[in-house]
Protein backbone atom coordinates (compact mmCIF):
# COMPACT_ATOMS: atom_id res chain seq x y z
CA UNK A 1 17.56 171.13 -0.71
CA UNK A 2 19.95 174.17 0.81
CA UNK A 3 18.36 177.53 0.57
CA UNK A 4 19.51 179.61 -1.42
CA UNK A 5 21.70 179.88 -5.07
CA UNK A 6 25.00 181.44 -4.02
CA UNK A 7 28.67 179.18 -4.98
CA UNK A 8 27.60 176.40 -2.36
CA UNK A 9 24.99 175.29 -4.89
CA UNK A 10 25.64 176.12 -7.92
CA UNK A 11 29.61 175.56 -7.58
CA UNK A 12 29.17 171.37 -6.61
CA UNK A 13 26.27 171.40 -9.43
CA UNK A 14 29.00 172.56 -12.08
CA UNK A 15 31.41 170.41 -11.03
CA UNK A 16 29.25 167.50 -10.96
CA UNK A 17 27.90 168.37 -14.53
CA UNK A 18 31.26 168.79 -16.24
CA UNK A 19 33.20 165.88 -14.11
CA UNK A 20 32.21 163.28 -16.52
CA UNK A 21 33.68 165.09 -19.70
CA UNK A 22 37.07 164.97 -17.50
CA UNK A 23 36.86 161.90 -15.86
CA UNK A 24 36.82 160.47 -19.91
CA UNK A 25 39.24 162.40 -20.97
CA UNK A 26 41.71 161.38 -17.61
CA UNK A 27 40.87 157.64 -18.64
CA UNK A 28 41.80 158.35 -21.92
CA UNK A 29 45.06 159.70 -21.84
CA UNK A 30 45.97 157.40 -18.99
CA UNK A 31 48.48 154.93 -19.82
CA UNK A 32 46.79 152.69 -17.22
CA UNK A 33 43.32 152.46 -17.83
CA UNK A 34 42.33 150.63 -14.79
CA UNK A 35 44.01 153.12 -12.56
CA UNK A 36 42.86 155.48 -13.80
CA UNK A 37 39.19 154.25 -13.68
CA UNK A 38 40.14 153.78 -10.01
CA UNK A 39 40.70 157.35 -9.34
CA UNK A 40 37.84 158.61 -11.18
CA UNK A 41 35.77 156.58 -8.76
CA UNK A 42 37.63 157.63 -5.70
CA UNK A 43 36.81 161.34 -7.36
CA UNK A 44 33.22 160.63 -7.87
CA UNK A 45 32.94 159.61 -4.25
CA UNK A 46 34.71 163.03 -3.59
CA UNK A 47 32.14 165.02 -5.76
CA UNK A 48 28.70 162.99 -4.53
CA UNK A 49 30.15 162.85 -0.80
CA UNK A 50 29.97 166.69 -1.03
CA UNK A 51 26.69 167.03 -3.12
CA UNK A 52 25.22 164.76 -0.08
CA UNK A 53 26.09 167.96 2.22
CA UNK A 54 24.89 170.81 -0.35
CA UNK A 55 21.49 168.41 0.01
CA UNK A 56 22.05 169.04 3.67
CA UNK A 57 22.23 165.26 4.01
CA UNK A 58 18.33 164.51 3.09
CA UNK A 59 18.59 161.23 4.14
CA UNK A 60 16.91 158.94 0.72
CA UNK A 61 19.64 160.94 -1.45
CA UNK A 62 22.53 160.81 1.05
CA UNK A 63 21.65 156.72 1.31
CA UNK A 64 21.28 156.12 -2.29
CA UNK A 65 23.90 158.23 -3.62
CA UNK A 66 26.49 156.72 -0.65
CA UNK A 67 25.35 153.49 -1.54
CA UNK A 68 26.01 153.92 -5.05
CA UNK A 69 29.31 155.02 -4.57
CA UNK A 70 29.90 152.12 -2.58
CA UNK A 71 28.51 149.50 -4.89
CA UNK A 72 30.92 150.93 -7.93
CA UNK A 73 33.84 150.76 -6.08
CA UNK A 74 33.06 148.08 -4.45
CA UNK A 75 32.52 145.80 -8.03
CA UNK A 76 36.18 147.48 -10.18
CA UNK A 77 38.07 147.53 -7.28
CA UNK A 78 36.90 144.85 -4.43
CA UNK A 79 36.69 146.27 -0.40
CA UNK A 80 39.58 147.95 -0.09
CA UNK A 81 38.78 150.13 -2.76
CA UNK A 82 35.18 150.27 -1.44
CA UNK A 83 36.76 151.34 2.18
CA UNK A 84 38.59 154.00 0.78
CA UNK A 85 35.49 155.52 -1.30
CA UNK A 86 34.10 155.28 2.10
CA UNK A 87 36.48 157.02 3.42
CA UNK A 88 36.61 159.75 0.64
CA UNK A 89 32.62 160.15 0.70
CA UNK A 90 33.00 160.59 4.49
CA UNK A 91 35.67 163.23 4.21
CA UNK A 92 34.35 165.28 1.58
CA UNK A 93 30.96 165.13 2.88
CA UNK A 94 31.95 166.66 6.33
CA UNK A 95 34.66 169.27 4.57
CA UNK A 96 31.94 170.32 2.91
CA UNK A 97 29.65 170.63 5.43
CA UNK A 98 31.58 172.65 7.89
CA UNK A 99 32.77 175.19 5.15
CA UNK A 100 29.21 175.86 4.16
CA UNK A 101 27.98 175.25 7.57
CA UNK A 102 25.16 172.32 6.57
CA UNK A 103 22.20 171.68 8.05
CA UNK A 104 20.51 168.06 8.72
CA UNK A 105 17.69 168.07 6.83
CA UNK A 106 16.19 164.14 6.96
CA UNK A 107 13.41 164.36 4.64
CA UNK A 108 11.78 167.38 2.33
CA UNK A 109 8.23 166.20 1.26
CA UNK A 110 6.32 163.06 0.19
CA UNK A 111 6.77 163.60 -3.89
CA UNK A 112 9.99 164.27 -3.32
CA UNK A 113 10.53 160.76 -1.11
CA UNK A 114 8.25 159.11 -4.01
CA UNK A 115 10.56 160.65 -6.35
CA UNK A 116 13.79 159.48 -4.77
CA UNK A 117 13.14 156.00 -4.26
CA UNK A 118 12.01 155.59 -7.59
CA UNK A 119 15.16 156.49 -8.61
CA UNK A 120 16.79 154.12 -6.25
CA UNK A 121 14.83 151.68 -7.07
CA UNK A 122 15.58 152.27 -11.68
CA UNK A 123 19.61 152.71 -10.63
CA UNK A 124 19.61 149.38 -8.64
CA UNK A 125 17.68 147.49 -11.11
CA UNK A 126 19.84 148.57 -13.65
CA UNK A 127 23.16 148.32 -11.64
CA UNK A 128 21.85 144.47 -11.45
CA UNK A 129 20.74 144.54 -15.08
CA UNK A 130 24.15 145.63 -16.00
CA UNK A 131 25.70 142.82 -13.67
CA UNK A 132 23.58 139.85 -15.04
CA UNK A 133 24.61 140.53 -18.78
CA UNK A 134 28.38 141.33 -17.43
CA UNK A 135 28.30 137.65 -15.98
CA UNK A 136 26.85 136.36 -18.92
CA UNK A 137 29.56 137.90 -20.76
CA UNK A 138 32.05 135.99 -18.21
CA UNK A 139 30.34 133.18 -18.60
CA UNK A 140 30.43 132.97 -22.13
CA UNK A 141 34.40 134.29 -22.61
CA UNK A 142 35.02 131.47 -19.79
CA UNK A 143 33.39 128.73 -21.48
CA UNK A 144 35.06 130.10 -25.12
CA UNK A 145 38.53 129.57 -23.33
CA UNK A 146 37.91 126.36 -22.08
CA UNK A 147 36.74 125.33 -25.11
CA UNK A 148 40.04 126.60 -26.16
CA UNK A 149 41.96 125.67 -24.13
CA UNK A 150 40.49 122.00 -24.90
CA UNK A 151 41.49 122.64 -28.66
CA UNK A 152 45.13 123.90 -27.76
CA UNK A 153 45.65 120.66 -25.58
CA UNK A 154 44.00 118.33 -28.48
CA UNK A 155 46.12 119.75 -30.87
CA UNK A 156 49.11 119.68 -29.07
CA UNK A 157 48.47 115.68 -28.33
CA UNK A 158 47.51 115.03 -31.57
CA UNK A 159 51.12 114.89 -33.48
CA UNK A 160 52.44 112.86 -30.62
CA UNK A 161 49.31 110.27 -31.39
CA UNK A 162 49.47 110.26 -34.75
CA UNK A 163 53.53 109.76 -34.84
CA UNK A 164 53.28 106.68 -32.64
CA UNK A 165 50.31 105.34 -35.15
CA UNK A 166 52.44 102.17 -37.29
CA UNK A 167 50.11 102.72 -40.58
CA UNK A 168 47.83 105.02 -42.04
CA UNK A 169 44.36 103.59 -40.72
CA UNK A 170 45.52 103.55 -37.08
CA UNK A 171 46.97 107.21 -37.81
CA UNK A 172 43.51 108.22 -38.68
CA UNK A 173 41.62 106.08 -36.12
CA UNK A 174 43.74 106.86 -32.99
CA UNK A 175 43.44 110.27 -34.06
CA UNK A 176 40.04 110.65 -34.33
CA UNK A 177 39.54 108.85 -31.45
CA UNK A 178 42.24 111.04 -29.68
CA UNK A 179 39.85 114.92 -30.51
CA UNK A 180 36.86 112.36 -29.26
CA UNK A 181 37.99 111.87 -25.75
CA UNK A 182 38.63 115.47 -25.61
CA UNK A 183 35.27 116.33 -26.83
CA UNK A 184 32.70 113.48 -26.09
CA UNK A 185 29.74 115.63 -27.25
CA UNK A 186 30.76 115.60 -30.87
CA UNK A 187 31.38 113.42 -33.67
CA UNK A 188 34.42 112.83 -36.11
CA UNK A 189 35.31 111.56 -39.34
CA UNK A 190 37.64 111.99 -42.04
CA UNK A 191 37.91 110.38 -46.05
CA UNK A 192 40.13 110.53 -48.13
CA UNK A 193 40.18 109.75 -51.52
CA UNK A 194 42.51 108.93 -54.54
CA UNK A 195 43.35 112.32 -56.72
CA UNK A 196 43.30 110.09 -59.60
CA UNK A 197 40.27 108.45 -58.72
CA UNK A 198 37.90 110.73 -56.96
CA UNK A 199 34.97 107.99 -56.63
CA UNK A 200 37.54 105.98 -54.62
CA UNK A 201 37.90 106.50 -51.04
CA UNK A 202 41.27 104.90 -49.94
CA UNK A 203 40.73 105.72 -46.06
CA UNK A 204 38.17 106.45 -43.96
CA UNK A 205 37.63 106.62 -40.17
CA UNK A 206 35.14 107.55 -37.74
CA UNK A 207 34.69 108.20 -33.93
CA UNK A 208 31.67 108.95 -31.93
CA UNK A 209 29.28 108.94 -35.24
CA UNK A 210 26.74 106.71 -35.72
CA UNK A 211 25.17 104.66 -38.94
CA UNK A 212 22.34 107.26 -39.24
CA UNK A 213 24.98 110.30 -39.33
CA UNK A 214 27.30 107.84 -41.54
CA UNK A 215 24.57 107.67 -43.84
CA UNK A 216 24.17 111.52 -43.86
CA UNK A 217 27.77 112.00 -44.88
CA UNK A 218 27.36 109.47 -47.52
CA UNK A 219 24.58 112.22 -49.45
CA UNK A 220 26.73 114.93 -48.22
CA UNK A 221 30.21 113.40 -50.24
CA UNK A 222 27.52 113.08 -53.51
CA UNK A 223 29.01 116.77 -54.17
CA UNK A 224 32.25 117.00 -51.82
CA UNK A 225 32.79 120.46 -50.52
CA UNK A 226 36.12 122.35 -51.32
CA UNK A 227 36.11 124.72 -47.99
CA UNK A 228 34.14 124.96 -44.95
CA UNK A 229 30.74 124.29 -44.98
CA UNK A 230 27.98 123.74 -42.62
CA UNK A 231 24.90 121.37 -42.64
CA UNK A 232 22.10 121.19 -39.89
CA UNK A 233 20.21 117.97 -39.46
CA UNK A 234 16.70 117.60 -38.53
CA UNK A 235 16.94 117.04 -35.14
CA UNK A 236 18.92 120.57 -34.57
CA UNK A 237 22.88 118.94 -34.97
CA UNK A 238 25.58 120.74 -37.03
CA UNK A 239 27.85 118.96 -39.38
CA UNK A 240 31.04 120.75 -39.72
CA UNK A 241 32.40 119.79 -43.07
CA UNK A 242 36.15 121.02 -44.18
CA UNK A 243 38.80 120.27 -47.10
CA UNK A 244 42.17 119.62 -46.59
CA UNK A 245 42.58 121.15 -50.03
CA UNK A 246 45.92 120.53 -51.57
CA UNK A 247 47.83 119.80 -47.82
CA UNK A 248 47.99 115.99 -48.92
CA UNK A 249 50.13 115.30 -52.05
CA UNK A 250 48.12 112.01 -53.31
CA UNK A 251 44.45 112.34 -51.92
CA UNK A 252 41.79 115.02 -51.25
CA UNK A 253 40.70 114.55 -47.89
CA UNK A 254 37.65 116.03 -45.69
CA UNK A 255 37.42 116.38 -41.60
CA UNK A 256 33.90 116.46 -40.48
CA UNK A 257 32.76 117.01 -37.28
CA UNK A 258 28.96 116.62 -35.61
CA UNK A 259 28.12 118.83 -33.63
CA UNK A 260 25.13 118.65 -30.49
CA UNK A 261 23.89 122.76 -31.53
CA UNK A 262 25.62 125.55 -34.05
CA UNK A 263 28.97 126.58 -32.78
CA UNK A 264 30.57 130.17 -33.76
CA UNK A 265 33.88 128.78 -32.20
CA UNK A 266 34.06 125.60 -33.65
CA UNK A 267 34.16 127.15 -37.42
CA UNK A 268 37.39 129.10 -37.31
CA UNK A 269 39.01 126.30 -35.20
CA UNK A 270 38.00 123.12 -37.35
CA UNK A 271 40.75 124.58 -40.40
CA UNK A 272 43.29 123.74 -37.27
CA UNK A 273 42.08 120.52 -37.12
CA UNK A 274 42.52 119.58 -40.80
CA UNK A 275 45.81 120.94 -41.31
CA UNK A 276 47.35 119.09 -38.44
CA UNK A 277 45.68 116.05 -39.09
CA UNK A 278 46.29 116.51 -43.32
CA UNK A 279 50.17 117.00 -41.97
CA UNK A 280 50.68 114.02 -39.60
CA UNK A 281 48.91 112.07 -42.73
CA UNK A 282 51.40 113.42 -44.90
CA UNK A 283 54.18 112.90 -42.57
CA UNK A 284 52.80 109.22 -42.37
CA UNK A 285 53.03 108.46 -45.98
CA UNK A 286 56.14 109.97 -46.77
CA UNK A 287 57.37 107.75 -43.40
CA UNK A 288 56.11 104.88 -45.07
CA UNK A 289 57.40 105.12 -48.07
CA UNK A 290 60.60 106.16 -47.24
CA UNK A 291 60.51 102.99 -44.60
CA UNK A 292 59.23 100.90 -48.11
CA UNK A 293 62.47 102.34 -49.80
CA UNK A 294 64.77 101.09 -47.26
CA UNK A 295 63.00 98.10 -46.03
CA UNK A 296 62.47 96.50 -49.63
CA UNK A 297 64.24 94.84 -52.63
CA UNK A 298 63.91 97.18 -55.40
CA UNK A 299 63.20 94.12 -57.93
CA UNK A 300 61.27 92.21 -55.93
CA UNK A 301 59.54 93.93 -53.74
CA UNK A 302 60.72 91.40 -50.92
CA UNK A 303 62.75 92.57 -47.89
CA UNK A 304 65.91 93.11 -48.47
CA UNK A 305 68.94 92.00 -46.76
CA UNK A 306 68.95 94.80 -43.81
CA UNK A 307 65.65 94.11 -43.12
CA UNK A 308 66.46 90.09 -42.58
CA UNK A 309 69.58 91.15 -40.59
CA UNK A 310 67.29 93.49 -38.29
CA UNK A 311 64.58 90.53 -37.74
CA UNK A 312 67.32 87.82 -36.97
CA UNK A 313 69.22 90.12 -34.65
CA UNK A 314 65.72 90.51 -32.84
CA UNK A 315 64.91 86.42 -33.12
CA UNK A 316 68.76 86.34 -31.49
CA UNK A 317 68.28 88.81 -28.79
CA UNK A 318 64.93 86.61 -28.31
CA UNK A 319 66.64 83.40 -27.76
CA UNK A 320 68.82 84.55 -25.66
CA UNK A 321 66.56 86.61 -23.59
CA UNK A 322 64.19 83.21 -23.23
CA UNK A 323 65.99 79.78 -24.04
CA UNK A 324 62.94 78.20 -25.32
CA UNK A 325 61.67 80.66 -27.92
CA UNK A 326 63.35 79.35 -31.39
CA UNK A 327 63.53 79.92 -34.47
CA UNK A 328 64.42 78.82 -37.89
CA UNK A 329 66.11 79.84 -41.46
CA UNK A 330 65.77 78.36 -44.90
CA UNK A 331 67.55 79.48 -47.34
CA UNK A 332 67.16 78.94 -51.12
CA UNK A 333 69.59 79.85 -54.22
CA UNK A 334 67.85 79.71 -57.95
CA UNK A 335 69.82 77.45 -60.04
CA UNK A 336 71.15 77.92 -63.46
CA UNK A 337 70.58 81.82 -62.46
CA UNK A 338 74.43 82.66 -64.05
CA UNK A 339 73.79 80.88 -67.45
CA UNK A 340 70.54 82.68 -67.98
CA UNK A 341 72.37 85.73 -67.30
CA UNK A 342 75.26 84.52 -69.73
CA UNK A 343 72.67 83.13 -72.48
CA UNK A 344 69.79 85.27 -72.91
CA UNK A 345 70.72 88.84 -70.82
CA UNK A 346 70.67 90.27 -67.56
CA UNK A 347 66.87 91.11 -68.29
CA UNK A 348 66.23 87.50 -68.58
CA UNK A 349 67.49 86.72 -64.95
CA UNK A 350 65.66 89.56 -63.44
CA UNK A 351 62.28 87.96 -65.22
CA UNK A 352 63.75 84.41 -63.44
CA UNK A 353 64.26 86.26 -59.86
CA UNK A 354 61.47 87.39 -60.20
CA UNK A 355 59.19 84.61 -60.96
CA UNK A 356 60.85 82.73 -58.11
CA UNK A 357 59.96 85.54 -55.69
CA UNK A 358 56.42 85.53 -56.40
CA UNK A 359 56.17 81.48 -56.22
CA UNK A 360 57.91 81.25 -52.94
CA UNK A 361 55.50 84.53 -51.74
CA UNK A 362 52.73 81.98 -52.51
CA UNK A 363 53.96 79.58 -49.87
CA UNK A 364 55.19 81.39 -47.34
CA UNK A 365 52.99 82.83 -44.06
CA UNK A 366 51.88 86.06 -43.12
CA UNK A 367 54.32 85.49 -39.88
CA UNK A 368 57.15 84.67 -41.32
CA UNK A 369 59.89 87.35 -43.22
CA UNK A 370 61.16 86.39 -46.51
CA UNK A 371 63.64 88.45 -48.03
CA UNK A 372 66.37 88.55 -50.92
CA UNK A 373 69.45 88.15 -49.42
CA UNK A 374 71.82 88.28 -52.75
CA UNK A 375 72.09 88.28 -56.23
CA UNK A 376 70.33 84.78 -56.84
CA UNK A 377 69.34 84.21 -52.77
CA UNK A 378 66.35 84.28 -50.84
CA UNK A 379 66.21 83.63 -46.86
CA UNK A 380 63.05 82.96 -44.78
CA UNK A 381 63.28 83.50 -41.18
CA UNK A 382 60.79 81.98 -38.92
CA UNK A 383 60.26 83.65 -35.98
CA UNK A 384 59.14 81.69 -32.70
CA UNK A 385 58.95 78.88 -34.71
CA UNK A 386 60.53 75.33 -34.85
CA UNK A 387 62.61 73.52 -37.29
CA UNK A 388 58.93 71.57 -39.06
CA UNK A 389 58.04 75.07 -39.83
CA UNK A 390 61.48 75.51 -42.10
CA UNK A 391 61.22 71.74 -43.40
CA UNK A 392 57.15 72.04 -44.59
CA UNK A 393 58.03 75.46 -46.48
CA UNK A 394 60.38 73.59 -48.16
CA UNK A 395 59.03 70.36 -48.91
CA UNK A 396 56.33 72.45 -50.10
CA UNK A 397 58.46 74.65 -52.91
CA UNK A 398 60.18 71.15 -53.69
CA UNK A 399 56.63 69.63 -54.46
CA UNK A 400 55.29 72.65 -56.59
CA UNK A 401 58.47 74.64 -57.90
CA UNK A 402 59.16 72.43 -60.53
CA UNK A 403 55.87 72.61 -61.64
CA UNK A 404 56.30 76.64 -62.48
CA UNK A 405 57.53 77.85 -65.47
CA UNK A 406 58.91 81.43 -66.09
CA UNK A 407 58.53 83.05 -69.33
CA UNK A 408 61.73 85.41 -71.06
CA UNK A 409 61.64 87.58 -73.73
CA UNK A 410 65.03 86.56 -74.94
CA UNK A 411 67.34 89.50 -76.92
CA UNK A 412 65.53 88.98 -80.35
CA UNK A 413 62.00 89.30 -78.89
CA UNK A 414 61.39 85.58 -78.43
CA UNK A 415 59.69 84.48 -75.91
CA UNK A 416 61.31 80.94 -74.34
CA UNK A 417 59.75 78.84 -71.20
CA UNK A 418 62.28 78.19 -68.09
CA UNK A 419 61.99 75.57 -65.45
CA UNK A 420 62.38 77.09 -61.79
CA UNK A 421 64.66 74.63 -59.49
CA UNK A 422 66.31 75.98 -56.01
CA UNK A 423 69.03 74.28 -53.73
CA UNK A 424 67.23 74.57 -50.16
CA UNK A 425 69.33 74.48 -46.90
CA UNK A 426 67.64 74.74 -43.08
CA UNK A 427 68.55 75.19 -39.98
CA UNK A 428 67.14 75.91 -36.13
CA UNK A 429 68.14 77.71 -32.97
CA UNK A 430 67.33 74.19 -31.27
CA UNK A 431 69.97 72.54 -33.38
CA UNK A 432 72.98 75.17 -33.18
CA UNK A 433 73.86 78.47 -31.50
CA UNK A 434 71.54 81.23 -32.42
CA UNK A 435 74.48 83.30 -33.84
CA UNK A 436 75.29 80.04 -36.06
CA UNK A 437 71.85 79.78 -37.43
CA UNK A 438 71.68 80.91 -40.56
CA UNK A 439 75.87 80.02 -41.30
CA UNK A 440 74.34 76.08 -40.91
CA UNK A 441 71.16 76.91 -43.17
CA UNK A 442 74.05 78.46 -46.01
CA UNK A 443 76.06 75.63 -45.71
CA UNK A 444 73.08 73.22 -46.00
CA UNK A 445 72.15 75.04 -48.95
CA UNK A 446 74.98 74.78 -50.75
CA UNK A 447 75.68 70.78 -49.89
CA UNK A 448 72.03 70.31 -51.29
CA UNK A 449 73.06 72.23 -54.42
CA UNK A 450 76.73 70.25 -54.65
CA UNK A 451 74.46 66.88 -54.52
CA UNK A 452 71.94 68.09 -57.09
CA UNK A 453 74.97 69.21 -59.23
CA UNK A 454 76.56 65.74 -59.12
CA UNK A 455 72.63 63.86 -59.23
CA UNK A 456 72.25 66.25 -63.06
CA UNK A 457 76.05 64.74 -64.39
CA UNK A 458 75.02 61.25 -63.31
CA UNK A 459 71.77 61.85 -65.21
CA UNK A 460 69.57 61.09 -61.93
CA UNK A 461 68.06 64.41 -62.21
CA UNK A 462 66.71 64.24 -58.64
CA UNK A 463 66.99 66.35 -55.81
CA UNK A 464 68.61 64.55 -53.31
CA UNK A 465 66.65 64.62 -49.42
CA UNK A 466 67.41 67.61 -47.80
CA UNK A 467 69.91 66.86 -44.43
């Protein structure tokens, strides 16, 4: 160490002691932090550049403490800032030395050596203690936002899934299946079940959960949960359970999600989850219903007439697009429908329309579209079909309409037993234009109800044979 105790000692040994307190306060009021943690280092390597010279450059000190320098600078600011600490070091080290006129003093004694590199050896240690938990720290903030970053793009996806999804169960499915591909390593399900009727669940889907863990959630819905809760299996897996609470108008509903080991981030996220998937639901059913309003005969519950027009439009298009895709109409009208009205009430008919429309449900196919067309009407449309299709239908409601009987509750509360009889008419796209389909099938219809009319005044009381 220099001889003596005069300023070129004690002055650097001041500044060195109270540096820190200023180099905090500078950072402090600094309205850029990092800049201002740049120039404190720049000023340490001032300060220890010109303590290496007061130590008359003992060679273990000079190394460490230049080293030092260098490493700091050299992690904040990357090599150019390390090359100018170099360069600051330098400076200040040989400023100071020729105003105090330094000596080279390589080494000082053995305890003193001993001494020094134990300290080198502690402050690098700890410089790469400090660096391992500062990656960890990366790591960890790197893998939160990509984890993140997964949810953000899942969530954003997920409306645009769910609004192409036709019907509730493929809302729920594609969308469960959707947050699966985005996160293979966990497990999702959602129920929901009737407000009315809690110990009825209406919908349920799963994806990427197995019978065992099925079987889990099955004890875990014995007391549903009302907000977030947590359940670890036996073999270390986390089951994310939360409520989507009053988001959903008709049902209580429940997102759970599996997952591998605990997750901190998952809990705070999963709430996301259930309100965008309790919205899209909601969406769905109000869609639906409002689709049901417009769609369907208000009596009946058939489609109505827009519908039909939409379908034969399409079966049009269809024909005309490919020649040998047809398709048929037959269309019915209830008879006697105006003296029911005129003898027992307009109550009375709807009972009759009625009673009609749920005989001629009974006959008709999944594939094909029946519909109320009018006040006493009813069309089926056959789509990719051939005239047989429109001619068994009928025959069939010829052979077991009569049969039927609807019940009235006349005006005075009587109750009085109607027979059901229709005039049929039918017609194909392989017979006429497409456009001039269902025209033909109308004008069939009402030639088969002329003929019955006249068969009922000459007392034949058959229907004549359909043309």
């Amino acid at each position: 160490m220099a001889e003596g105790s005069g300023w070129t000692l004690i002055l650097p040994g001041v500044l060195l002691l109270i540096w820190p307190g200023l180099a905090y306060l500078h950072a402090a009021s600094a309205q850029n932090s990092k800049r201002a943690e740049f120039r404190n280092l720049l000023c340490d390597s001032l300060l220890l550049g010109a303590w290496c010279s007061v130590l008359d450059f003992y060679v273990l000190a000079t190394v460490t403490i230049g080293l030092a320098c260098l490493m700091n600078n050299l992690v904040v600011g990357g090599l150019r800032q390390m090359f100018v600490s170099a360069a600051f070091f330098t400076i200040a080290a040989a400023g100071a030395s020729a105003l105090t006129g330094g000596d080279f003093r390589p080494t000082i004694s053995n305890s003193l050596d001993i001494y020094q590199w134990t300290g080198a050896v502690v402050y690098f240690l700890t410089i790469g203690r400090v660096t391992y938990s500062q990656n960890r720290k990366i790591g960890r903030s790197i893998g939160e936002i990509k984890f993140q970053n997964r949810v953000f793009h899942a969530l954003l996806d997920l409306g645009t899934v769910a609004n192409s999804a036709t019907n509730i169960h493929r809302l729920l499915n594609d969308s469960l299946n959707h947050l699966h591909s985005h996160f293979p390593d966990y497990g999702f399900a959602v129920y929901l079940q009737e407000r009315q009727r809690p110990d009825v669940t209406r919908y349920a889907a799963t994806a990427g959960i197995g019978s065992k863990d099925e079987r889990r959630l099955t004890d875990l819905f014995a007391n549903p949960p009302h907000t977030l809760k947590t359940h670890q299996t036996s073999d270390g897996e986390m089951l994310y359970t939360t409520s989507m609470g009053g988001r959903l108008s008709l049902y209580e509903g429940w997102l759970i999600v599996k997952a591998p080991k605990p997750n901190s981030t998952l809990e705070p996220i999963l709430p996301l989850f259930a309100d965008q998937l309790a919205a899209a639901t909601e969406n769905k059913l109000l869609h639906l219903e409002l689709k049901k309003t417009a769609e369907r005969d208000g009596l009946t519950g058939l489609y109505n007439r827009g519908f039909l027009e939409s379908a034969l439009q399409a079966s049009i298009q269809g024909k005309a697009q490919t020649p040998s895709l047809d398709f048929a109409v037959l269309m019915l009208d209830v008879d006697g429908l105006k003296e029911v009205n005129d003898h027992y009430g307009h109550i009375a008919g709807d009972q009759l329309i009625t009673t009609v429309a749920e005989s001629l449900q009974l006959h008709c196919r999944d594939s094909d579209i029946l519909a109320r067309y009018g006040g006493d009407e009813f069309v089926v449309l056959f789509p990719s079909a051939s005239m047989s299709a429109a001619t068994r239908l009928a025959d069939l409601i010829r052979e077991h309409l009569p049969d039927q009987q609807c019940i009235i509750t006349t005006a005075d509360g009587a109750r009085e037993a109607l027979a059901l009889h229709v005039s049929q008419g039918c017609a194909s796209s392989s017979e006429a234009p497409a456009q001039r389909v269902l025209a033909l099938a109308d004008e069939r219809m009402y030639l088969d109800k002329s003929q019955r009319r006249r068969q009922r005044k000459d007392g034949q009381g058959t229907a004549s044979q359909m043309p």
